[in-house]
C-alpha atoms as a PDB file:
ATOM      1  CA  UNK A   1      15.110 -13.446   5.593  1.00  0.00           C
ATOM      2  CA  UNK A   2      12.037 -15.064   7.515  1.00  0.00           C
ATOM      3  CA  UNK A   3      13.557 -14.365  10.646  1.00  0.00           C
ATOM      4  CA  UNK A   4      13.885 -10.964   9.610  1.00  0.00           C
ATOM      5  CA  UNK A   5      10.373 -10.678   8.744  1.00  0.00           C
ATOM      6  CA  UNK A   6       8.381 -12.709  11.552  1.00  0.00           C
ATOM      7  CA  UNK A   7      10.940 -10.816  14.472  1.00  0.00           C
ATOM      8  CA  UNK A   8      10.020  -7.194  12.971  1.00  0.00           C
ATOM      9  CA  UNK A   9       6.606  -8.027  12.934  1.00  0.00           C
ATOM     10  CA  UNK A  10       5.981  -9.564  16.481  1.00  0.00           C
ATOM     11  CA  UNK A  11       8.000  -7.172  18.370  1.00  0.00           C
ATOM     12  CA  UNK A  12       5.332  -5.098  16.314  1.00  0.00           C
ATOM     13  CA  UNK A  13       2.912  -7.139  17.927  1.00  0.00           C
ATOM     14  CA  UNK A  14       4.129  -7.258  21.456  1.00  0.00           C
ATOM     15  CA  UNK A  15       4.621  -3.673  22.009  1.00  0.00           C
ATOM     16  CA  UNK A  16       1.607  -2.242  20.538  1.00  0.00           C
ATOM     17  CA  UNK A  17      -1.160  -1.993  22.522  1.00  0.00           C
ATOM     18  CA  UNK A  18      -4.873  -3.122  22.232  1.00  0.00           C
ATOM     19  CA  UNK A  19      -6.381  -0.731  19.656  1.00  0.00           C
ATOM     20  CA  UNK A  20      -3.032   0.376  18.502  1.00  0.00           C
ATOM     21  CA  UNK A  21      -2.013  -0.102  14.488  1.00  0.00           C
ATOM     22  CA  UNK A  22       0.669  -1.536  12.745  1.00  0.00           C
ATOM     23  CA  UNK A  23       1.134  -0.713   9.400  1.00  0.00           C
ATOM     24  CA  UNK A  24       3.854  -2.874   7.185  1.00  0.00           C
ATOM     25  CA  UNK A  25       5.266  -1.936   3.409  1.00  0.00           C
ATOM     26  CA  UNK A  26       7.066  -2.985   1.181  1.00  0.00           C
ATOM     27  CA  UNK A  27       8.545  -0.768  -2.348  1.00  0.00           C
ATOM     28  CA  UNK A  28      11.363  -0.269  -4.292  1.00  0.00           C
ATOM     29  CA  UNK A  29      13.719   2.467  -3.635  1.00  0.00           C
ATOM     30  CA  UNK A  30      16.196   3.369  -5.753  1.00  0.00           C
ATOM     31  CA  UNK A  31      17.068   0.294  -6.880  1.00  0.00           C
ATOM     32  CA  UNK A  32      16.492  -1.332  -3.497  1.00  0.00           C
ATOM     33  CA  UNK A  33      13.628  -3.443  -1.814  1.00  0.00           C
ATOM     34  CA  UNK A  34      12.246  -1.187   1.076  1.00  0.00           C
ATOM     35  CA  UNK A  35      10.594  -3.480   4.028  1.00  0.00           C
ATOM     36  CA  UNK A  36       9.305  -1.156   6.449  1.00  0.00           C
ATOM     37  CA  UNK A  37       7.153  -1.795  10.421  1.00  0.00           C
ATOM     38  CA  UNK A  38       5.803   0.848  11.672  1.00  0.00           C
ATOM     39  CA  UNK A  39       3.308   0.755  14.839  1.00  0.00           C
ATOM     40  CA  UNK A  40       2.018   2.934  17.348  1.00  0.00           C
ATOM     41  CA  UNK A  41       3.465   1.115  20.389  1.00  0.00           C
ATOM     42  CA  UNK A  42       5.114   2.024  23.653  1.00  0.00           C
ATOM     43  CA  UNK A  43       8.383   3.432  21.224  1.00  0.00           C
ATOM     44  CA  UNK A  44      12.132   3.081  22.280  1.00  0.00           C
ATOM     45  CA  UNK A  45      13.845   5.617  24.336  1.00  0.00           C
ATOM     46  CA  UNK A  46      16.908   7.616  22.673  1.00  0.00           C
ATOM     47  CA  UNK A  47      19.333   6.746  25.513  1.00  0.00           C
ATOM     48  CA  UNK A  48      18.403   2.941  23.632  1.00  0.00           C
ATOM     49  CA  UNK A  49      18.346   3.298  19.941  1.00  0.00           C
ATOM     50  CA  UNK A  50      22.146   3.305  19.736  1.00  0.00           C
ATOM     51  CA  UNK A  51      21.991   0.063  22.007  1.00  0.00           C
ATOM     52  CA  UNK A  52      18.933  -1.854  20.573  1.00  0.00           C
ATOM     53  CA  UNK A  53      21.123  -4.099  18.050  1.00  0.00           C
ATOM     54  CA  UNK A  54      23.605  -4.973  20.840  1.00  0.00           C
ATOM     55  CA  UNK A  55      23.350  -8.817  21.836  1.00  0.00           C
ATOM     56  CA  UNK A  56      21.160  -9.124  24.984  1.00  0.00           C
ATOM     57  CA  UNK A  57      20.259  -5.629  24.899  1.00  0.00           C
ATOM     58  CA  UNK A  58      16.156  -4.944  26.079  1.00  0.00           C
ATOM     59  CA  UNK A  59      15.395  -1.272  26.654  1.00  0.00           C
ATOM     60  CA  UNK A  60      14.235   0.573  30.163  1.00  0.00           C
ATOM     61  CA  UNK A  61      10.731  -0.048  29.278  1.00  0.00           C
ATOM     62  CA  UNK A  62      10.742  -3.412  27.824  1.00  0.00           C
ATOM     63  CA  UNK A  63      12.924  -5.908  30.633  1.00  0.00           C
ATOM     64  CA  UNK A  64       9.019  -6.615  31.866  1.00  0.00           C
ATOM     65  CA  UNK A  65       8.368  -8.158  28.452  1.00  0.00           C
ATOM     66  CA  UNK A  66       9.769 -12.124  27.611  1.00  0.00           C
ATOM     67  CA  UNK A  67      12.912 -12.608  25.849  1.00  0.00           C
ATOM     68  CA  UNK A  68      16.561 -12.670  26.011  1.00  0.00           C
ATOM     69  CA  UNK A  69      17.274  -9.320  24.108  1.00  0.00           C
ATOM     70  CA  UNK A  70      18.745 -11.610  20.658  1.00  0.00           C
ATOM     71  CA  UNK A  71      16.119 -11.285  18.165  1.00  0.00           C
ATOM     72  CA  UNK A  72      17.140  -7.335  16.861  1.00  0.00           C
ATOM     73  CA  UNK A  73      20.939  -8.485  17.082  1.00  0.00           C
ATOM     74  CA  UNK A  74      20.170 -11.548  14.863  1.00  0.00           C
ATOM     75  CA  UNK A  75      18.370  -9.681  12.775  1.00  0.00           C
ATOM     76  CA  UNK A  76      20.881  -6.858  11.761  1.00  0.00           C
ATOM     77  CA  UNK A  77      23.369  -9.544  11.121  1.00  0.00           C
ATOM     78  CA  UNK A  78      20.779 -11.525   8.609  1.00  0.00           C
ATOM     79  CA  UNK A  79      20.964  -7.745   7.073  1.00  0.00           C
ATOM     80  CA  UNK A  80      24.571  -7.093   7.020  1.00  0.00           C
ATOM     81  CA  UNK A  81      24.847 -10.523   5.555  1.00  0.00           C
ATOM     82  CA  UNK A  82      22.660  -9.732   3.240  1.00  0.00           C
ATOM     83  CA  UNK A  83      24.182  -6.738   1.814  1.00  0.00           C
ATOM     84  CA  UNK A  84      21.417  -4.138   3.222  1.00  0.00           C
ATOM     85  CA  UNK A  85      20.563  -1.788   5.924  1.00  0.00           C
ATOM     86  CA  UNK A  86      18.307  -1.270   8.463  1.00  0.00           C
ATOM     87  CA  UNK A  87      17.313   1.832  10.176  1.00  0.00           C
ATOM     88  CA  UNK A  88      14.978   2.695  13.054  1.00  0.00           C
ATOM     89  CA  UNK A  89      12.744   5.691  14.180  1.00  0.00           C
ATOM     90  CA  UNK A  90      11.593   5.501  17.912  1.00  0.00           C
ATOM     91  CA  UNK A  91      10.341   7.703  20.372  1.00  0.00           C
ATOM     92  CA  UNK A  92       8.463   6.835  23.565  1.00  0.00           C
ATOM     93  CA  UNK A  93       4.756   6.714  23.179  1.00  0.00           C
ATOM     94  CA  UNK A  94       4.618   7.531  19.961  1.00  0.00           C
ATOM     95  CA  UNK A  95       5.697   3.638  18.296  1.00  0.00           C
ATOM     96  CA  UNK A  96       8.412   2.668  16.187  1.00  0.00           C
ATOM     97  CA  UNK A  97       9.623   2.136  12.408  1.00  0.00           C
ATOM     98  CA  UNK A  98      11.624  -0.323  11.522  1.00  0.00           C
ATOM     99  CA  UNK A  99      12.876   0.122   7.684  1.00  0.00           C
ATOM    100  CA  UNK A 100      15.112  -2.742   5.655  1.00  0.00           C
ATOM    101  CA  UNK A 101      16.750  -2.116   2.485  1.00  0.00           C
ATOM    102  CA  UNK A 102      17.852  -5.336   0.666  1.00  0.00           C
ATOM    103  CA  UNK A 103      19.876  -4.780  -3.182  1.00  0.00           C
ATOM    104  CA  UNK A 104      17.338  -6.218  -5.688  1.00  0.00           C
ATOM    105  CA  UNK A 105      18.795  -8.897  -7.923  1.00  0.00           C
ATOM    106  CA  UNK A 106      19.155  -7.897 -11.586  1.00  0.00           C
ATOM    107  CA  UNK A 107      19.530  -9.553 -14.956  1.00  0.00           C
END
């Protein structure tokens, strides 16, 4: 789950601006632990949010930016793996949130 954590909060990081804000939460949801990264960044067109968990996959305004387009497709299969969900809101200028919902262990 750290690689969950640290890649949802740097691409936080990378694509928000200087001055920008980047707010991160954490709750319980109905019976589920709620991770959630939203920032004000440069946002993720809709012709790309069905795409953005592919393998190798980098949006038309992020190919300028470094990486290989893994680290969202690792990240959903951590996830899966894991049992929970992850959704994203996204438009373009207006940032991104990035929610995980993980089943809480009970006694």
């Amino acid at each position: 789950m750290k690689h969950v954590w640290i890649n949802l909060i740097s691409n936080a990081i990378k694509y928000t601006p200087p001055g920008g804000t980047i707010f991160i939460s954490l709750e319980e949801i109905n019976g589920k632990a709620a991770f959630s990264v939203k920032d004000t960044g440069v946002g993720i067109g809709e012709e790309d949010l069905p795409k953005i968990f592919n393998k190798f996959h980098k949006g038309r305004n992020m190919y300028k930016s470094p990486g290989l387009g893994l680290g969202l497709s690792i990240v959903k299969g951590i996830v899966d793996l894991s049992g929970g969900t992850i959704e994203v809101e996204s438009a373009p200028g207006e940032g991104s949130r990035f929610t995980v919902e993980l089943p809480l262990a009970r006694d």
